[in-house]
C-alpha atoms as a PDB file:
ATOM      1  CA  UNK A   1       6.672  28.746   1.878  1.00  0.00           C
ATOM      2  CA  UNK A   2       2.969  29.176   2.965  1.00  0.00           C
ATOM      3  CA  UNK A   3       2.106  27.216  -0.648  1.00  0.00           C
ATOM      4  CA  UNK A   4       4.682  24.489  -0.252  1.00  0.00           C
ATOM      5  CA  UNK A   5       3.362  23.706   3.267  1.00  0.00           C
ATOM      6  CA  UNK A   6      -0.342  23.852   1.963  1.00  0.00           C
ATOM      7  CA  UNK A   7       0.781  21.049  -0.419  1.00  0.00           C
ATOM      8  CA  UNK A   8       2.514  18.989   1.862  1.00  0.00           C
ATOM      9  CA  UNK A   9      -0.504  19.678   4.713  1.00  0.00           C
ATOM     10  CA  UNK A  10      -2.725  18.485   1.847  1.00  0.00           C
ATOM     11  CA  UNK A  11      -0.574  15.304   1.062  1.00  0.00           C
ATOM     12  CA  UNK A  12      -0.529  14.200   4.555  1.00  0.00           C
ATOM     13  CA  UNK A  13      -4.069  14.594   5.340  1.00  0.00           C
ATOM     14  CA  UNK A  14      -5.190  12.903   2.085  1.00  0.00           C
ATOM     15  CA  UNK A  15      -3.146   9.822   3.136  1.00  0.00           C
ATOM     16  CA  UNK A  16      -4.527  10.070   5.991  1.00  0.00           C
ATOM     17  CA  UNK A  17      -8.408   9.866   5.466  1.00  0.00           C
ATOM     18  CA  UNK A  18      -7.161   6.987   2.772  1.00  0.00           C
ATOM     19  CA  UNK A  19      -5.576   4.563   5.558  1.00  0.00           C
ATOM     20  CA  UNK A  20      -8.879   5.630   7.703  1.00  0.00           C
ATOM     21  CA  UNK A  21     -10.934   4.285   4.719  1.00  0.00           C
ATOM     22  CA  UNK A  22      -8.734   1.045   4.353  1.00  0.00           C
ATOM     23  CA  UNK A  23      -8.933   0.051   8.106  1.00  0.00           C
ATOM     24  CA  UNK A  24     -13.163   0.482   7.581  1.00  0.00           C
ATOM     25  CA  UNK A  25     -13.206  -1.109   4.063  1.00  0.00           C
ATOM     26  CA  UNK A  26     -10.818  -3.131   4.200  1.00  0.00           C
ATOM     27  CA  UNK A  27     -10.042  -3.656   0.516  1.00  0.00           C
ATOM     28  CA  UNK A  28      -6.865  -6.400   1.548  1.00  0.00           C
ATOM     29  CA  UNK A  29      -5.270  -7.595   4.626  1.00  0.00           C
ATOM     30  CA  UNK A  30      -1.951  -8.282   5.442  1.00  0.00           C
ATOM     31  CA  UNK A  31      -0.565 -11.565   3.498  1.00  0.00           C
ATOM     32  CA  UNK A  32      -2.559 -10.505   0.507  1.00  0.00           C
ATOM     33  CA  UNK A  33      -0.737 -10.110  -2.868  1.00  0.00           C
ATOM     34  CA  UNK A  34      -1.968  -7.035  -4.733  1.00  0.00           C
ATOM     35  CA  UNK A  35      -1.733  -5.201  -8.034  1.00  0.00           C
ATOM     36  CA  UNK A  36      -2.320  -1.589  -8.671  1.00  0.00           C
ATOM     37  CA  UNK A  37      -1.252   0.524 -11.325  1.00  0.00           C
ATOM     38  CA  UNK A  38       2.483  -0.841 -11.699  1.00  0.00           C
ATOM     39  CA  UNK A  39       2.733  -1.083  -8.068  1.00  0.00           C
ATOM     40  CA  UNK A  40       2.598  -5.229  -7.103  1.00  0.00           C
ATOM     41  CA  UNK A  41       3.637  -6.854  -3.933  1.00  0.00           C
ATOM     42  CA  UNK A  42       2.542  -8.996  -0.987  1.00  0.00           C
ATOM     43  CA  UNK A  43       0.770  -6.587   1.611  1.00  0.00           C
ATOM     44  CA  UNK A  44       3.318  -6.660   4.785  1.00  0.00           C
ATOM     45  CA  UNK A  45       1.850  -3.678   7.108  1.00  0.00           C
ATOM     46  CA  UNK A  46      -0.962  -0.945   6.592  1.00  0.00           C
ATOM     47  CA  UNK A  47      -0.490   2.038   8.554  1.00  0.00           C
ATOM     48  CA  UNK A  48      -2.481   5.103   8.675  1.00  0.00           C
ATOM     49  CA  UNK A  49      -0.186   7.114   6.035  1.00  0.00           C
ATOM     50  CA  UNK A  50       1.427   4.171   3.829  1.00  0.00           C
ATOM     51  CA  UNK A  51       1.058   0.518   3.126  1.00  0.00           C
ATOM     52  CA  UNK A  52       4.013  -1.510   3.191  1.00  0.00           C
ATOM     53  CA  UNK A  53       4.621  -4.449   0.379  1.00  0.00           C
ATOM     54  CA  UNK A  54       7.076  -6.336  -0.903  1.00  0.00           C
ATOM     55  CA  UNK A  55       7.508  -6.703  -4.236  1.00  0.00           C
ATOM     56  CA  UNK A  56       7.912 -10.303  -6.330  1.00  0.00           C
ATOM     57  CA  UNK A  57      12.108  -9.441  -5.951  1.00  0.00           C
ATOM     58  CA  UNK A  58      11.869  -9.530  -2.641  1.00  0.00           C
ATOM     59  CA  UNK A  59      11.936  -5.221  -2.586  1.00  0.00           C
ATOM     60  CA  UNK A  60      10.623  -3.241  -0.005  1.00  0.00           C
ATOM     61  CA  UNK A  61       8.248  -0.911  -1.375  1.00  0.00           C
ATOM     62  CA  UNK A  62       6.145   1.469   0.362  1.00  0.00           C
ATOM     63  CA  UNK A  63       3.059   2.952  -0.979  1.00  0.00           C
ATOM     64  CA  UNK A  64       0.987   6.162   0.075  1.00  0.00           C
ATOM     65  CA  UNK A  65      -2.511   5.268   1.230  1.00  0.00           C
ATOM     66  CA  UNK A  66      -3.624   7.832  -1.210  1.00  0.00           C
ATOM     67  CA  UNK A  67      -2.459   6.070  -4.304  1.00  0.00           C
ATOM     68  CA  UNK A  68      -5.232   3.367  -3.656  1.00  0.00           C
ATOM     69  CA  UNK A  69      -7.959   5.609  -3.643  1.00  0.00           C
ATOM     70  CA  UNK A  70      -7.255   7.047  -7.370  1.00  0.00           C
ATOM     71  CA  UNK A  71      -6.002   3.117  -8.444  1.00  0.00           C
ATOM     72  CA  UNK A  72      -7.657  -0.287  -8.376  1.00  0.00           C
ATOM     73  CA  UNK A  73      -6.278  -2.783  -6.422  1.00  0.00           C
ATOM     74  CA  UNK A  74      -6.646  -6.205  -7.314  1.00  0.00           C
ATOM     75  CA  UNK A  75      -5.939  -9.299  -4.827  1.00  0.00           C
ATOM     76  CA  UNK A  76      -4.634 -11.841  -6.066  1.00  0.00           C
ATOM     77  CA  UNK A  77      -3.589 -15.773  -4.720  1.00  0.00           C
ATOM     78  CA  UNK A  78      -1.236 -16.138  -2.233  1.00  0.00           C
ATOM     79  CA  UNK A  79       2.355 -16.708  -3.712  1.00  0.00           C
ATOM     80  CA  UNK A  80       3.952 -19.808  -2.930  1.00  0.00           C
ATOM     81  CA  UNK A  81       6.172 -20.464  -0.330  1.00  0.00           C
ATOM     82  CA  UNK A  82       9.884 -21.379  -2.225  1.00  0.00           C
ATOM     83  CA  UNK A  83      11.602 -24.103   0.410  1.00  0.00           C
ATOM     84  CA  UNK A  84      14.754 -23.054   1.462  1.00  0.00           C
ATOM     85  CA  UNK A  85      18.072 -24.231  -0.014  1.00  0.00           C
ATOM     86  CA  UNK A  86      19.420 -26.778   2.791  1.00  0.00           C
END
């Protein structure tokens, strides 16, 4: 048990120091569409541990800071807005 909580101790803390490095760096804001690895999505929140997006389908998906330190993100335009069916 000592091991598994080393891992997990080590997980946390490495997401962590990555959100701390995003708020300095800054490497996209909120509203931002980004690509990295096979991970796209419009930026919707950045916390300390994960960073929220949602995906072109309209999916939730939430990201561990830490995956953006081993993965280039790349912003791209702003998707458009789609008018709503009246």
């Amino acid at each position: 048990t000592g091991v598994a909580t080393a891992f997990a101790a080590r997980d946390v803390l490495g997401n962590v120091f990555s959100g701390l490095s995003m708020q300095f760096s800054k490497p996209f804001s909120i509203g931002d569409t980004i690509k990295a690895g096979s991970i796209e999505g419009q930026v919707v929140e950045i916390g300390l541990t994960s960073t929220s997006l949602l995906s072109p389908e309209k999916f939730p998906v939430i990201v561990p800071n830490s995956f953006f330190s081993s993965q280039v993100s790349l912003p791209f335009p702003p998707l458009p807005a789609v008018p709503s069916a009246k």
